[in-house]
Protein backbone atom coordinates (compact mmCIF):
# COMPACT_ATOMS: atom_id res chain seq x y z
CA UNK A 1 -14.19 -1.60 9.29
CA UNK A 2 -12.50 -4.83 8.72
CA UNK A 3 -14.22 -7.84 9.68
CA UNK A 4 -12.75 -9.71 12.21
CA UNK A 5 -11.69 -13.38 12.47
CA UNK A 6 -10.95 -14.18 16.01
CA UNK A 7 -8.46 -17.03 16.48
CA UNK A 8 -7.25 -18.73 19.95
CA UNK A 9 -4.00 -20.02 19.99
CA UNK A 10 -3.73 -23.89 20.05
CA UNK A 11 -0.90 -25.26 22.12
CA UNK A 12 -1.82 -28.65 20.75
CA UNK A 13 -1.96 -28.13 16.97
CA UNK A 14 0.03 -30.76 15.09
CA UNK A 15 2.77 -29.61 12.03
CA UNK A 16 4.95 -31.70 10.31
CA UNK A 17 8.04 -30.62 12.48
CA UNK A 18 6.64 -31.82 15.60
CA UNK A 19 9.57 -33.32 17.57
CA UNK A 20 12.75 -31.63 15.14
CA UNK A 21 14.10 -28.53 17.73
CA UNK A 22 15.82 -25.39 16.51
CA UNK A 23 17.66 -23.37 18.71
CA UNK A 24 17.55 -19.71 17.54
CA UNK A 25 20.56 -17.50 18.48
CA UNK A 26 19.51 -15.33 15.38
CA UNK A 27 17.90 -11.98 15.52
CA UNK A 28 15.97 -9.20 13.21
CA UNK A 29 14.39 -10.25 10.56
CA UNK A 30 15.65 -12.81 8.30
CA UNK A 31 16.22 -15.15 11.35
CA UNK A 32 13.22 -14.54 12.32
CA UNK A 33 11.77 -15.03 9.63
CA UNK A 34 13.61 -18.16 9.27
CA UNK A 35 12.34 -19.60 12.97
CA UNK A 36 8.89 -18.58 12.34
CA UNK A 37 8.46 -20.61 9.35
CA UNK A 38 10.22 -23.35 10.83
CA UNK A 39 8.00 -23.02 14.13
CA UNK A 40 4.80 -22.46 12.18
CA UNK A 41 5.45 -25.99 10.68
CA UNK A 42 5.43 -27.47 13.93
CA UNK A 43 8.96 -27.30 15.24
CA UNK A 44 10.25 -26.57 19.07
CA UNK A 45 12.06 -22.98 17.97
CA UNK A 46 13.49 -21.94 21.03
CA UNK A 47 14.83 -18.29 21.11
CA UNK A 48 18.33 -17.88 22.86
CA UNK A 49 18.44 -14.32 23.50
CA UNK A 50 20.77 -12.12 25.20
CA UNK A 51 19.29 -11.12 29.08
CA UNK A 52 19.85 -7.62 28.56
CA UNK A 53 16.73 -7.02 25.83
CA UNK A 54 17.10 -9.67 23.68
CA UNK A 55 16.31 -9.80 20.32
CA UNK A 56 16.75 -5.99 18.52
CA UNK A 57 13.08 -6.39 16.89
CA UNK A 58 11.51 -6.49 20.51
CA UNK A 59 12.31 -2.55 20.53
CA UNK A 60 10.49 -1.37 16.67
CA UNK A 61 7.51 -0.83 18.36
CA UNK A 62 5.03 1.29 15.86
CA UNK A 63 1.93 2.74 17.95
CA UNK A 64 2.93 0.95 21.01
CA UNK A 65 3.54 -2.38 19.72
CA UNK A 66 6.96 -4.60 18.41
CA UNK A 67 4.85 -5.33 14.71
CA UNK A 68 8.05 -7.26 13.33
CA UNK A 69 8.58 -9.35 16.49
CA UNK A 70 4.67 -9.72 17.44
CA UNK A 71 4.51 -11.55 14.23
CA UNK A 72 7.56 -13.32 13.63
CA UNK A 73 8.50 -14.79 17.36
CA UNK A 74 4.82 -16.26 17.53
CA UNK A 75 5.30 -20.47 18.07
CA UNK A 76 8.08 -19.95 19.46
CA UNK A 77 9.91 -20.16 22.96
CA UNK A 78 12.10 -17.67 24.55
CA UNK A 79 15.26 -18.01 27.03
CA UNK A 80 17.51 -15.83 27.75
CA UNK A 81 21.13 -16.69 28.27
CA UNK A 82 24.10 -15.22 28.21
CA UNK A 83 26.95 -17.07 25.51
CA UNK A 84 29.54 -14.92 26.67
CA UNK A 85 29.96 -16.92 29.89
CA UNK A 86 31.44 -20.38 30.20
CA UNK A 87 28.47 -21.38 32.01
CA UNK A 88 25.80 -19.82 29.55
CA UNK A 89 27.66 -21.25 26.95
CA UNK A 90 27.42 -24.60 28.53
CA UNK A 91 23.84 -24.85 28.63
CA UNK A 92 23.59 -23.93 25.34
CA UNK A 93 25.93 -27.22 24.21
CA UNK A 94 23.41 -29.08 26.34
CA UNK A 95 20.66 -27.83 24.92
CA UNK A 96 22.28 -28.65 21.70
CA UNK A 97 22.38 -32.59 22.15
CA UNK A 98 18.61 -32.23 22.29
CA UNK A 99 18.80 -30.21 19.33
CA UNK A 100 18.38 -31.06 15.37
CA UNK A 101 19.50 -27.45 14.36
CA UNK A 102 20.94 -24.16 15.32
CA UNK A 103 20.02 -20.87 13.15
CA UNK A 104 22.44 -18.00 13.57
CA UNK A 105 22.99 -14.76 11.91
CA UNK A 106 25.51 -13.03 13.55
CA UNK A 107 28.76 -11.60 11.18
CA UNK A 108 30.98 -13.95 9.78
CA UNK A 109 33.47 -14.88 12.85
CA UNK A 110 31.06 -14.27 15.74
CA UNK A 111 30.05 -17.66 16.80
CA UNK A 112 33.89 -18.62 16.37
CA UNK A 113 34.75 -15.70 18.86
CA UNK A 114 32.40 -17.00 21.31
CA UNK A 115 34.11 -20.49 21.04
CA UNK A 116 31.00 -22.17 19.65
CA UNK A 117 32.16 -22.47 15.83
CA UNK A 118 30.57 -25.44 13.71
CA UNK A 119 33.83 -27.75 14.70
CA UNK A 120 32.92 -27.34 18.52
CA UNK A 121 28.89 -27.80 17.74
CA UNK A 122 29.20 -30.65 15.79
CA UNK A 123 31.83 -32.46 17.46
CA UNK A 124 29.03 -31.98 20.41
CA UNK A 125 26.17 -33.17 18.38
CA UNK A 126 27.32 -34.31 14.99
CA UNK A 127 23.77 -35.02 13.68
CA UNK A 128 23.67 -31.16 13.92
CA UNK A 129 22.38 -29.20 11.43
CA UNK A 130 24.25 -25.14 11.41
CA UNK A 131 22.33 -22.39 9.39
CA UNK A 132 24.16 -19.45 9.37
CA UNK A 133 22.82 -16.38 7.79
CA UNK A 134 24.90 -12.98 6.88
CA UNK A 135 24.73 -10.46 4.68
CA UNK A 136 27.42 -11.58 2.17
CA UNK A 137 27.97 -15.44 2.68
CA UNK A 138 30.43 -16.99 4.91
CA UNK A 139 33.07 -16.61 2.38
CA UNK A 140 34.13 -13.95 -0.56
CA UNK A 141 36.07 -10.97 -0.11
CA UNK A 142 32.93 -9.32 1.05
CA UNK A 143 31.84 -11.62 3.62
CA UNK A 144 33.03 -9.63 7.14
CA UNK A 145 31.30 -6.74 5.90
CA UNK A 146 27.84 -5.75 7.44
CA UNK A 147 25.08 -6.57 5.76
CA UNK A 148 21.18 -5.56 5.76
CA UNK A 149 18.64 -6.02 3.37
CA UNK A 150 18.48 -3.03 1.29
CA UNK A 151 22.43 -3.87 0.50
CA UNK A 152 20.97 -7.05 -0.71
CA UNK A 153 18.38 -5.69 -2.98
CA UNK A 154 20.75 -3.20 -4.39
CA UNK A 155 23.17 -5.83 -5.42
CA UNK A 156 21.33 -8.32 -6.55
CA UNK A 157 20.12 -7.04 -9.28
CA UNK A 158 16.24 -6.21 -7.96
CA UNK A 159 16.60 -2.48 -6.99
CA UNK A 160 17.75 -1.65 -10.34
CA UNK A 161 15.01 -3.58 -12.13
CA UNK A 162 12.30 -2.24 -9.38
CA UNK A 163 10.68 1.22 -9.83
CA UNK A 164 9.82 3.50 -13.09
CA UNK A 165 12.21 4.72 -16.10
CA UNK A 166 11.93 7.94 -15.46
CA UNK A 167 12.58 7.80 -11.40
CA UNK A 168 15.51 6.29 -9.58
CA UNK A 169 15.95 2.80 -8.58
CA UNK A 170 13.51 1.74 -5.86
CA UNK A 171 13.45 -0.67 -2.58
CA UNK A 172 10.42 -2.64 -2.27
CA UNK A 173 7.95 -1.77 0.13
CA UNK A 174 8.88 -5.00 2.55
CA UNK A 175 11.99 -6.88 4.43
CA UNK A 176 12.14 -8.38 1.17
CA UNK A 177 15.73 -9.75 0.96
CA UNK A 178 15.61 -10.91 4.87
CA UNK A 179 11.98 -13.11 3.95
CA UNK A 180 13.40 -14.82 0.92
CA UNK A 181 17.00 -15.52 2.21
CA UNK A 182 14.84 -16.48 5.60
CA UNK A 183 12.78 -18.83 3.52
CA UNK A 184 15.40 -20.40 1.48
CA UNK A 185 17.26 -21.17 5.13
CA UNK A 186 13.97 -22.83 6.32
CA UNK A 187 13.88 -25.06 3.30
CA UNK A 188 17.72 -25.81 3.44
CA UNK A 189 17.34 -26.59 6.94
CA UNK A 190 14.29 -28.63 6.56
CA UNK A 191 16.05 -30.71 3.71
CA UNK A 192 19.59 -30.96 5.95
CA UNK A 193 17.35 -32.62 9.23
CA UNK A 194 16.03 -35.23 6.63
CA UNK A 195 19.53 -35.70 5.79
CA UNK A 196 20.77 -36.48 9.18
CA UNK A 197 17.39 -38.10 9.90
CA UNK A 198 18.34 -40.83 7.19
CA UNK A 199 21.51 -41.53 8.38
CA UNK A 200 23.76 -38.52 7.07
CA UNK A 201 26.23 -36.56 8.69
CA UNK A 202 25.19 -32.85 10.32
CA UNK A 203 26.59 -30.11 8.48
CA UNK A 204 26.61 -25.99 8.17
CA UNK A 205 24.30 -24.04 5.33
CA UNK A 206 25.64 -20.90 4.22
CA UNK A 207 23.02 -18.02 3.38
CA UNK A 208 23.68 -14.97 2.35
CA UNK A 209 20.83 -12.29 2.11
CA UNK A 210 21.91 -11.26 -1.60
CA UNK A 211 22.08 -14.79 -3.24
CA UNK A 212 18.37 -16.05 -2.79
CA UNK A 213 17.27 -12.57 -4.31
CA UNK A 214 19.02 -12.76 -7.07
CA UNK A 215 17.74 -16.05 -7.64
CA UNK A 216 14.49 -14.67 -7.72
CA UNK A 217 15.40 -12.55 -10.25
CA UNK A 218 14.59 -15.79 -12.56
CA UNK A 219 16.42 -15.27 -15.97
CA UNK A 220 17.34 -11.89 -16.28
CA UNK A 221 21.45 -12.96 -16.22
CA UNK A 222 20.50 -14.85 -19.53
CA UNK A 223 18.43 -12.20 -20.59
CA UNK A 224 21.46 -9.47 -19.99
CA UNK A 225 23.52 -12.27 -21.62
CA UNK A 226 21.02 -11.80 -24.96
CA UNK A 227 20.58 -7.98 -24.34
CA UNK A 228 17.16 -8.32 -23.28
CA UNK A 229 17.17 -7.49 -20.07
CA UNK A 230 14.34 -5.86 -19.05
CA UNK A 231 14.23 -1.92 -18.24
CA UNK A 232 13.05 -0.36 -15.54
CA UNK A 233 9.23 -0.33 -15.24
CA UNK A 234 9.22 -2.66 -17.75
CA UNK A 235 7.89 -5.88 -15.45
CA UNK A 236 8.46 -8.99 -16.01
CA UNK A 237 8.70 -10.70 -19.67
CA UNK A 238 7.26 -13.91 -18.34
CA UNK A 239 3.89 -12.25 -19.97
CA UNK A 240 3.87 -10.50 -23.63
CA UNK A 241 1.05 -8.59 -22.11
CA UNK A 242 0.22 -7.17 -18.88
CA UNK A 243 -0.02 -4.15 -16.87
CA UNK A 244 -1.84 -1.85 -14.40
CA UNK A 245 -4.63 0.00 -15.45
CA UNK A 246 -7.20 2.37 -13.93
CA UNK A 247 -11.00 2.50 -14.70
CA UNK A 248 -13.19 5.31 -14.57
CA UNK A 249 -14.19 4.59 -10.76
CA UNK A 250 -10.43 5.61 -9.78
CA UNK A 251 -9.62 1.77 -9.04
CA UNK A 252 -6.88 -0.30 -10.45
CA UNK A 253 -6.51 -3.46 -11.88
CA UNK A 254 -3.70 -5.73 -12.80
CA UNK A 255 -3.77 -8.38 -15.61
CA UNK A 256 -1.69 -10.64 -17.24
CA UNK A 257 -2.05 -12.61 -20.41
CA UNK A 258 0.54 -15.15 -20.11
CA UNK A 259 -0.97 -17.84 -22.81
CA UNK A 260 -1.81 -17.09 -26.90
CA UNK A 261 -5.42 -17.89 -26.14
CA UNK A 262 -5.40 -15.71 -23.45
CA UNK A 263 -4.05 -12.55 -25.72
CA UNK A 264 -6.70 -13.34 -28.69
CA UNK A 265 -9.15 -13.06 -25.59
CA UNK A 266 -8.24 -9.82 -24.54
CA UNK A 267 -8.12 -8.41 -27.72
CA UNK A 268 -11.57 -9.75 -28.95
CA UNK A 269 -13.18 -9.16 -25.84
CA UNK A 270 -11.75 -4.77 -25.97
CA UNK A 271 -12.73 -5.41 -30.09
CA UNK A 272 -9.58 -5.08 -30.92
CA UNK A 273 -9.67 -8.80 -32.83
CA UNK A 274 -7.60 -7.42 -35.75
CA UNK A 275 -4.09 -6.47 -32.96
CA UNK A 276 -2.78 -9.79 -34.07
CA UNK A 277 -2.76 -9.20 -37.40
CA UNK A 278 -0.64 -6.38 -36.80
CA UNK A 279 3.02 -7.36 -37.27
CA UNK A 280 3.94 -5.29 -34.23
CA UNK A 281 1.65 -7.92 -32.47
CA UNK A 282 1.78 -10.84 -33.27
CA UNK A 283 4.67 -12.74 -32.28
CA UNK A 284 5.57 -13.14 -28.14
CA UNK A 285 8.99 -11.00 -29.29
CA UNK A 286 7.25 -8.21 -30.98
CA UNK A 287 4.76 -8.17 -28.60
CA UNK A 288 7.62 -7.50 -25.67
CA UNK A 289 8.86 -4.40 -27.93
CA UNK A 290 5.86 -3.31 -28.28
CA UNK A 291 4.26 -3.32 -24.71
CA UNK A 292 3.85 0.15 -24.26
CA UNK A 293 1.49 0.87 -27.58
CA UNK A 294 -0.48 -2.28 -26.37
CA UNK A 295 -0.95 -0.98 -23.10
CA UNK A 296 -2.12 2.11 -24.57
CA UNK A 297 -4.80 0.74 -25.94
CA UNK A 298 -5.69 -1.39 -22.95
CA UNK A 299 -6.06 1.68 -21.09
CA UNK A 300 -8.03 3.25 -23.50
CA UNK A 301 -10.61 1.06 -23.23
CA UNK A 302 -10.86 0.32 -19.14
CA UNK A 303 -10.59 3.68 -18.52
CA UNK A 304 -14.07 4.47 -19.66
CA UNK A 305 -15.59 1.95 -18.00
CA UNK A 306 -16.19 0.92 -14.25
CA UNK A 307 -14.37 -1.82 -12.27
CA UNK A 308 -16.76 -4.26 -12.11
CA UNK A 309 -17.55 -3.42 -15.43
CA UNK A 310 -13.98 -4.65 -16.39
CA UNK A 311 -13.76 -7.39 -14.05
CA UNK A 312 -17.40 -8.96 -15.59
CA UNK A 313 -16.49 -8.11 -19.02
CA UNK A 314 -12.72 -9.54 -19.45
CA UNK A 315 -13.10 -12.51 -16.68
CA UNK A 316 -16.05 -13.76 -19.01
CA UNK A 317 -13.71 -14.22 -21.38
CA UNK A 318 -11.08 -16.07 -19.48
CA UNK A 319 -8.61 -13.06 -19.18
CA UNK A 320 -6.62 -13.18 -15.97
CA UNK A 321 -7.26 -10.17 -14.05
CA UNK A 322 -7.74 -9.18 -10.53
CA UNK A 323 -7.91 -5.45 -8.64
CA UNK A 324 -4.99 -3.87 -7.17
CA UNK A 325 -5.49 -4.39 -3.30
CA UNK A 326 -4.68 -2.21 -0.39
CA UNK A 327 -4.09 -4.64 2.65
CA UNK A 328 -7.42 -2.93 3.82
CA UNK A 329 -9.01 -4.16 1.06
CA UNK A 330 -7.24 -7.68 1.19
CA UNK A 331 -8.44 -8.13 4.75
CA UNK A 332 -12.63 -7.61 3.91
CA UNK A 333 -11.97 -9.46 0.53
CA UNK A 334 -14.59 -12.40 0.49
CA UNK A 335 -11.38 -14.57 -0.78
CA UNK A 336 -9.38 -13.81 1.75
CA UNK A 337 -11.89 -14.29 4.42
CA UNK A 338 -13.30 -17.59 3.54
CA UNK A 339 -9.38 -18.69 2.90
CA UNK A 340 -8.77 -16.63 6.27
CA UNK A 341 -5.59 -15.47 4.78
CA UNK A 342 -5.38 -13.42 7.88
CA UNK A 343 -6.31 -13.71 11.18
CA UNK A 344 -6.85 -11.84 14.77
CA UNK A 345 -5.31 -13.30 17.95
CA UNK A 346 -5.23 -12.47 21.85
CA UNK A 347 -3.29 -9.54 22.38
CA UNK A 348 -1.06 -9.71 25.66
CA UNK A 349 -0.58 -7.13 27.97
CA UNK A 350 0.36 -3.55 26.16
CA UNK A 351 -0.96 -4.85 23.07
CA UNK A 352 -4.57 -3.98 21.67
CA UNK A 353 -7.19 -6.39 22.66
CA UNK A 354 -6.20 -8.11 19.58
CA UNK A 355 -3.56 -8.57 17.01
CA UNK A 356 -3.88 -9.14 13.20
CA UNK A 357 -1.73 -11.38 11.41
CA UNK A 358 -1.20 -13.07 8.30
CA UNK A 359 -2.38 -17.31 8.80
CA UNK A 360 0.25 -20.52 8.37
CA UNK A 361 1.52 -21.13 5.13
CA UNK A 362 0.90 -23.09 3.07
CA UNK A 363 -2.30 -25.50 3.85
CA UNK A 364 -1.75 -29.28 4.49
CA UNK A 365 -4.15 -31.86 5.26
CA UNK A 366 -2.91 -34.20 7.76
CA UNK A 367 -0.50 -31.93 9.65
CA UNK A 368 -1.70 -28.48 9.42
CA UNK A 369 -0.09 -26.72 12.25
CA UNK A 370 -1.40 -23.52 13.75
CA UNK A 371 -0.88 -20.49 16.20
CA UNK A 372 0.61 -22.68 19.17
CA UNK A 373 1.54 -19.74 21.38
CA UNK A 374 2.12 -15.77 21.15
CA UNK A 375 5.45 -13.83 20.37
CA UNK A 376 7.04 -14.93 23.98
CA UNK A 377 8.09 -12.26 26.50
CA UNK A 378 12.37 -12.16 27.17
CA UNK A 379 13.33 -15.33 28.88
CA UNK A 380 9.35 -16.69 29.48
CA UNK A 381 10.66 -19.87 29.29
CA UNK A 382 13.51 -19.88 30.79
CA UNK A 383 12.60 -22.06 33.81
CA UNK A 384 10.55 -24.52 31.46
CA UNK A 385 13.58 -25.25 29.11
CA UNK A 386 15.77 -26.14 31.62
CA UNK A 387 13.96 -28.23 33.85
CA UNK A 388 13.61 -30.18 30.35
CA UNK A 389 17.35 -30.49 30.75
CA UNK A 390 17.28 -31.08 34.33
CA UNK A 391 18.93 -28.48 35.85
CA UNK A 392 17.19 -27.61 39.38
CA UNK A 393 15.41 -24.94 40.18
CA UNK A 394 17.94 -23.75 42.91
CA UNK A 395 20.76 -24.00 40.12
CA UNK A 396 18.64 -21.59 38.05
CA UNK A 397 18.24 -19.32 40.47
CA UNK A 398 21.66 -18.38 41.17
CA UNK A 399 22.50 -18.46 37.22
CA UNK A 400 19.49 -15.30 37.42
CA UNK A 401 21.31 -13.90 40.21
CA UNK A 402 24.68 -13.53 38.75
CA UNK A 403 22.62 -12.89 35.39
CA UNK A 404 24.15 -15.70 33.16
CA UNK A 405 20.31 -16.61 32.97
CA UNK A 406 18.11 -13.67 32.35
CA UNK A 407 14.81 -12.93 34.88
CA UNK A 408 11.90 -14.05 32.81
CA UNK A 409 10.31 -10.32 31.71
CA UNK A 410 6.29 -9.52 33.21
CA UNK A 411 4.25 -7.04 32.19
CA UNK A 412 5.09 -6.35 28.93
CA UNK A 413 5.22 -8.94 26.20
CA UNK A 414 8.11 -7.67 24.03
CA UNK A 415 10.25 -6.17 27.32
């Protein structure tokens, strides 16, 4: 059973975004990951959703509950408004003027169609700041094409690295593509509000979902370029000597000797002192071509012996090691509880009692954020945003009525 570490949201916690707003008209994952990171930091993300369901994540619902959308719409407020009429869209332009950026991920063209293109939004609120997210980039002969994630990591270079020689090419286990192109439009966005802050113009950032992977692909083009690229299975080369090895408890451990001192170490401390001697061992390079005989022996020697047996033994010696993890694990590790790496919040109604999820990222001192608020229902905040703008209650009653303004959602959180 996996210790739990009950957290209450804070609506006052303090991040370093406090006062920047974001409208989000993006949905599914890599906008929200995008608004979550952006929210988690502190800033007023407010959700523009369409009224009839929103946001597409709000229906992956795995044993009863929207997973994706529980965790990435938390911080964040919700209205729901609909852009395809000229009223809808002019609350949205007012909202805008209170705004210091609007994340989209539509196809390439939408937000033109619906006559809100970055010449009308910034000519509103030229301070603006426009991420827009897609598949393949604003521009290129690809770029009206749909794309998803997995398209991403097939192009980019990952899918083919990721997997075993003898298998076919394999997608990670994760929305990996959507988190780092969501990540690198958080930073961008972050940097672009400074920009603008310090007396710069507004202006639009262009992510595609296939660039920032293959970015993170480090230097494999140079390392095709010296036809050393890497082969499948192979790992990185950032270490002459690593792997995954199981002992004789059935566990697994992963190490990683990315230093000199830490491959004499190893070697001395599986008394195998004499490996370096061998020209097949001794230099970074040969040590690269030769990663499978090393592991070999590696694996030799674990195998026989227990986990903590390894662990003790190697760690004593300064070898970088650590077991392989199941999240089950991860969540009772001593680490990760004292660092409370994750957490358990209130559940809301059709949820369990309560919901695990991973903590704010990354730590800071003086502004350190928190869990402001839960994954908001469709349109919770509908009347709340707009009273900010000053529109009157009896005005946002008939925009519910003729349904240019959604009916805030009760009863089920992610309805």
């Amino acid at each position: 059973m996996n210790p739990p570490l009950p957290r209450t949201f804070d609506p006052e916690a303090v991040g370093p975004l406090q006062g920047c707003r974001v409208l989000d008209l993006s949905r599914l994952v890599s906008g929200g990951h995008c608004g979550m990171v952006l929210a988690d930091l502190g800033g007023d993300v407010i959700k523009v959703e369409r009224p009839d369901g929103g946001d597409e994540l709000r229906g992956g619902r795995i044993a009863g509950v929207a997973a994706f959308w529980t965790v990435y719409s938390r911080n964040k407020r919700s209205v729901s408004l609909d852009l395809k009429s000229k009223e809808g869209r002019g609350i949205l332009l007012d909202l805008l003027r209170t705004a210091d950026a609007l994340l989209e991920n539509f196809r390439p063209g939408t937000l033109e169609k619906l006559g809100l293109g970055p010449d009308v939004l910034l000519n509103v609120n030229p301070k603006l700041v426009i991420t827009r997210i897609s598949g393949w980039g604003q521009t290129g002969p690809y770029s009206r094409l749909p794309g998803f994630g997995t398209l991403a990591e097939a192009v980019s270079g990952f899918m083919y690295r990721n997997g075993f020689a003898d298998r076919p090419p394999a997608p990670p286990p994760t929305a990996l593509a959507d988190m780092v192109a969501g990540l690198y439009a958080a930073t961008a966005t972050i940097a672009a509000i400074l920009h603008a802050r310090n007396g710069g113009a507004g202006q639009t950032i262009d992510v595609s979902l296939f660039e920032p992977l293959a970015s993170i692909m480090g230097p494999d083009a140079l390392l095709d370029q010296l036809g050393h690229l890497p082969t499948r299975g192979e790992g990185t080369r950032a270490s002459s000597v690593k792997g995954v090895f199981q002992t004789s408890d059935g566990k697994w451990l992963a190490l990683s000797a990315g230093a000199e001192s830490i491959v004499e170490n190893l070697f001395a401390a599986i008394g195998e002192p004499d490996m370096l001697k061998d020209p097949r061992f001794r230099s970074y390079q040969s040590r690269l071509d030769h990663r499978v005989e090393i592991n070999a022996v590696i694996g030799r020697w674990v195998e026989v012996r227990s986990s903590a047996d390894v662990l003790e033994t190697l760690r004593a010696q300064g070898v970088t090691i650590a077991p392989v993890l199941s999240m089950a694990d991860a969540r009772r590790d001593p680490h990760f509880v004292a660092r409370e790496v994750y957490v358990d919040v209130p559940g809301r109604d059709g949820e369990p009692e309560t919901i695990a999820m991973h903590n704010v990222v990354p730590r800071m001192s003086g502004t350190p954020s928190g869990l402001r608020r839960p994954a908001p229902r469709l349109g919770e905040h509908n009347d709340e945003v707009l009273a900010e703008l000053g529109i009157p209650a009896e005005t946002m009653r008939d925009l519910a009525a003729r349904g240019i303004l959604g009916t805030p959602s009760v009863g089920s959180v992610n309805a």
